[in-house]
Protein backbone atom coordinates (compact mmCIF):
# COMPACT_ATOMS: atom_id res chain seq x y z
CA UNK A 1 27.11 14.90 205.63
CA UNK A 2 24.40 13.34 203.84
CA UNK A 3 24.25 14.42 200.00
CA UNK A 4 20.98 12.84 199.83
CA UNK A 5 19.50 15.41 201.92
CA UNK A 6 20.10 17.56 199.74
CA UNK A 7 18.90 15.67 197.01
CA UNK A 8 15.60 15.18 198.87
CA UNK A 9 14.95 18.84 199.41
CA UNK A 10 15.67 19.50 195.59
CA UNK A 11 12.79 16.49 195.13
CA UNK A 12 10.26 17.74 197.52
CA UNK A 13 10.84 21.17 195.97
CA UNK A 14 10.64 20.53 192.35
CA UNK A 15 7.63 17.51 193.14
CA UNK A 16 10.28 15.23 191.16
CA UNK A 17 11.76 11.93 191.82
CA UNK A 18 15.84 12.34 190.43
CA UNK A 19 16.97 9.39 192.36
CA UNK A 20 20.42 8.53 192.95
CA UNK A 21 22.66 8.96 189.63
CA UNK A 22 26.27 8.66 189.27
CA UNK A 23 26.48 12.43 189.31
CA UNK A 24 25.40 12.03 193.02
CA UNK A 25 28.28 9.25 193.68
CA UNK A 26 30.88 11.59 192.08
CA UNK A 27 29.73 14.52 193.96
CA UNK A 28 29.68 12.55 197.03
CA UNK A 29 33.52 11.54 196.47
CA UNK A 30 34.32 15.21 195.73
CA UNK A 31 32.85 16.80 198.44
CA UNK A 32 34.02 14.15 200.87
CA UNK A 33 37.91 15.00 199.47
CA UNK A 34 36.84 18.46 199.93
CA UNK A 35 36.48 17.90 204.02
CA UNK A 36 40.06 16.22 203.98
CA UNK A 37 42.28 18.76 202.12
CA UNK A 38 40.11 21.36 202.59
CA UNK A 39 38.71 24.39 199.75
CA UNK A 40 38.03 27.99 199.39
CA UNK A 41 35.56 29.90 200.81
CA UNK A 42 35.10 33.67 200.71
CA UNK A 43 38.66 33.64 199.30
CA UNK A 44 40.41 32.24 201.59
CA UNK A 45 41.35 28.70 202.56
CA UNK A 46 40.14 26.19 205.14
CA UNK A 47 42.36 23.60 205.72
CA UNK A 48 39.65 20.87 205.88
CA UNK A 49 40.64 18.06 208.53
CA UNK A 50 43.73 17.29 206.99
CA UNK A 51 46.67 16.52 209.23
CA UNK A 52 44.22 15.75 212.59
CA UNK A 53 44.70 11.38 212.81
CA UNK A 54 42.30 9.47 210.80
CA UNK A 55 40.74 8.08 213.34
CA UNK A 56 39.56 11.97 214.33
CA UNK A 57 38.70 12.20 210.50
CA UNK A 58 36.48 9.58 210.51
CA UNK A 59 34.72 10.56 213.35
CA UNK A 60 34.23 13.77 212.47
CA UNK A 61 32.88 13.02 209.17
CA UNK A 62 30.82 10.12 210.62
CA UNK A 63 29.23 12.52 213.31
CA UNK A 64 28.35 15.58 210.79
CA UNK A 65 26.78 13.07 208.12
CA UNK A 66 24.64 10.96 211.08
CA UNK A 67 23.46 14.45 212.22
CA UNK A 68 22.14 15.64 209.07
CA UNK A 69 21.17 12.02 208.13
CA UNK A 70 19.12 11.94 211.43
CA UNK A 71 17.51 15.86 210.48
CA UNK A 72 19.43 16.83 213.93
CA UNK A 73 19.55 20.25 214.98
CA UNK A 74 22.63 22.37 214.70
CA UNK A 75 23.56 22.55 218.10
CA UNK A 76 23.47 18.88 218.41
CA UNK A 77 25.97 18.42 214.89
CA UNK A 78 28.03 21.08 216.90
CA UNK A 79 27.79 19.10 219.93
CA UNK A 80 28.49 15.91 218.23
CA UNK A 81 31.96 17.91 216.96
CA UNK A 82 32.82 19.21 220.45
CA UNK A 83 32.45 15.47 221.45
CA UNK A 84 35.00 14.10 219.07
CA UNK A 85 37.75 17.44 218.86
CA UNK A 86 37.11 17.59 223.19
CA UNK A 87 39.42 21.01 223.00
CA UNK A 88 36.91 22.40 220.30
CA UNK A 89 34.99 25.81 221.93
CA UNK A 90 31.21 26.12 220.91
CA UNK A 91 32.30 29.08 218.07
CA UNK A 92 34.68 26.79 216.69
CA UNK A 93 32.22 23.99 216.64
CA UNK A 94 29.11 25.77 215.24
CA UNK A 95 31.14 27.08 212.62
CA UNK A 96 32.36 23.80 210.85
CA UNK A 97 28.82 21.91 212.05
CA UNK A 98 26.75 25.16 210.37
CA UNK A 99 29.20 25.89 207.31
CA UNK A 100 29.93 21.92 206.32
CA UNK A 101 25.97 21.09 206.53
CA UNK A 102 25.29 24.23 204.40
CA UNK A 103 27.87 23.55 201.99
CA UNK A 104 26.66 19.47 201.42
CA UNK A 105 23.23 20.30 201.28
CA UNK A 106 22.92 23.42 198.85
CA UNK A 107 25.46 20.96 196.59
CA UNK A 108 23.11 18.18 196.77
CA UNK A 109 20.03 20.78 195.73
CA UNK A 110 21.69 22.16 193.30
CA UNK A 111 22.32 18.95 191.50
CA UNK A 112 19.34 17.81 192.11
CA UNK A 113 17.93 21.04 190.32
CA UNK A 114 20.31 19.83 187.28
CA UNK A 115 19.59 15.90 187.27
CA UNK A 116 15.35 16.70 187.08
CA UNK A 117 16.05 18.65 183.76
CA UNK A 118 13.57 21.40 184.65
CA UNK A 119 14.25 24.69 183.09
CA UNK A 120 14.54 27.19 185.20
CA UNK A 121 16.79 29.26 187.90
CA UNK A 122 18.58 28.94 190.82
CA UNK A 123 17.70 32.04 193.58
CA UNK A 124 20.19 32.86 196.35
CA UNK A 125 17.68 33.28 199.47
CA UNK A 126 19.78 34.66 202.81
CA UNK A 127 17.96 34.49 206.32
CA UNK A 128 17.60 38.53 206.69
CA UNK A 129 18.41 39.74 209.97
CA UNK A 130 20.41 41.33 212.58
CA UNK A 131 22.99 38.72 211.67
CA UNK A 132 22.73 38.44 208.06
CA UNK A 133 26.48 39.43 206.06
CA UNK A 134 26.90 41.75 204.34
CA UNK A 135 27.89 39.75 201.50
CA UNK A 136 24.52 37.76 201.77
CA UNK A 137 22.37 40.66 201.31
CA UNK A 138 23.97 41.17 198.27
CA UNK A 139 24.10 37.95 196.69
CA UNK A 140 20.07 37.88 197.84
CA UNK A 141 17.65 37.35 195.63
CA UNK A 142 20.38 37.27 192.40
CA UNK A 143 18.52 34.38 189.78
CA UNK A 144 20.73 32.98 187.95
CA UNK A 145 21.03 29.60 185.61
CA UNK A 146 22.48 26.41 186.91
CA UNK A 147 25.57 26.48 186.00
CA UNK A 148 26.01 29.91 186.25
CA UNK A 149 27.73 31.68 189.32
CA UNK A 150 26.20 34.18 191.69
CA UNK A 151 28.65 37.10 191.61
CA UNK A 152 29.10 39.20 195.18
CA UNK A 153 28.67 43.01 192.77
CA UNK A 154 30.62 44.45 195.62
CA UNK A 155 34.39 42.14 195.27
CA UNK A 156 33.13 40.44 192.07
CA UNK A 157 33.46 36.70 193.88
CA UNK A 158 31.71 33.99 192.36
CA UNK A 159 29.96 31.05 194.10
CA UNK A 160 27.71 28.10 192.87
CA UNK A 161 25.87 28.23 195.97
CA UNK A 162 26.16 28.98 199.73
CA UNK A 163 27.90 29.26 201.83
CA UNK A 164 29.26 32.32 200.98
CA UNK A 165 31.43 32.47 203.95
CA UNK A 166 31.89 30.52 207.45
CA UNK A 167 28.41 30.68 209.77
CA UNK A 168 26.05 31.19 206.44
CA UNK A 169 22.78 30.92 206.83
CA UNK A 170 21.56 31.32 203.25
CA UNK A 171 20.02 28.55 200.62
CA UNK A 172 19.20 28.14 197.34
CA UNK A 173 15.48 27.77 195.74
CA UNK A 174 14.82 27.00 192.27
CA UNK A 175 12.44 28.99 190.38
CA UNK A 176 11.53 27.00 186.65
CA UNK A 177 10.87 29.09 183.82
């Protein structure tokens, strides 16, 4: 998964140039620990990749941050994962290519929000339709300040930013002040 990404989208967005700061390097270190031993989503754990040999590790690392690197599509990320797990099934596949891409990108945005030092908000936008959660359509639209938390009104769980739960489709946008 390619941070920078995300970090370009926050640029073209905001019509900034951030660059590369040493937030982005420790961000880049968390969120690659994060794939290893895993995090919470939704409230509940994913094991991250932990436990599969390193050799997998690396390769399944290495094939999610070349896809996003190389603006592939999501089926071929998920392909790329089917390639390297063999026994993976498409569901399986699409969910860590769709959730792990989501997850890198809206962190690199949102710290690219922070690094530009523009006032202003961060706006949870979901993709609304037959298959948005239900969760999404809540969190929808909520502003809220960078550092702030959108809060799910229905269980009170807090995020920073999508995804809000495996298969999420929603992003952040920033709105200045």
């Amino acid at each position: 998964m390619d941070l920078i990404s995300g970090l370009n989208q926050a640029e073209k967005e905001l019509n900034v140039d951030i660059g590369f700061t040493e937030s982005y390097e420790y961000k880049l270190n968390k969120l690659h620990a994060q794939q290893i031993e895993g995090y919470t989503i939704n409230g509940k754990k994913w094991f991250g990749i932990k436990g599969v040999t390193k050799e997998l590790q690396s390769k399944i690392i290495q094939t999610v941050q070349e896809g996003v690197k190389n603006d592939n599509s999501l089926k071929e990320i998920k392909e790329g994962i089917k390639d390297v797990f063999g026994g993976f099934s498409d569901w399986r596949a699409n969910m860590i290519g769709r959730t792990e891409t989501n997850r890198i990108l809206a962190s690199g945005k949102l710290l690219g929000y922070k690094e530009s030092q523009i006032k202003g908000k961060k706006v949870w936008k979901s993709a609304i339709d037959d298959r948005t959660s239900p969760i999404c359509k809540r969190l929808n639209g909520q502003k809220k300040w960078l550092d702030d938390d959108f809060i799910d009104p229905e269980t009170n769980k807090a995020y920073q930013h999508p995804p809000s739960h495996p298969h999420c489709r929603s992003t952040i946008i920033f709105r200045p002040d």
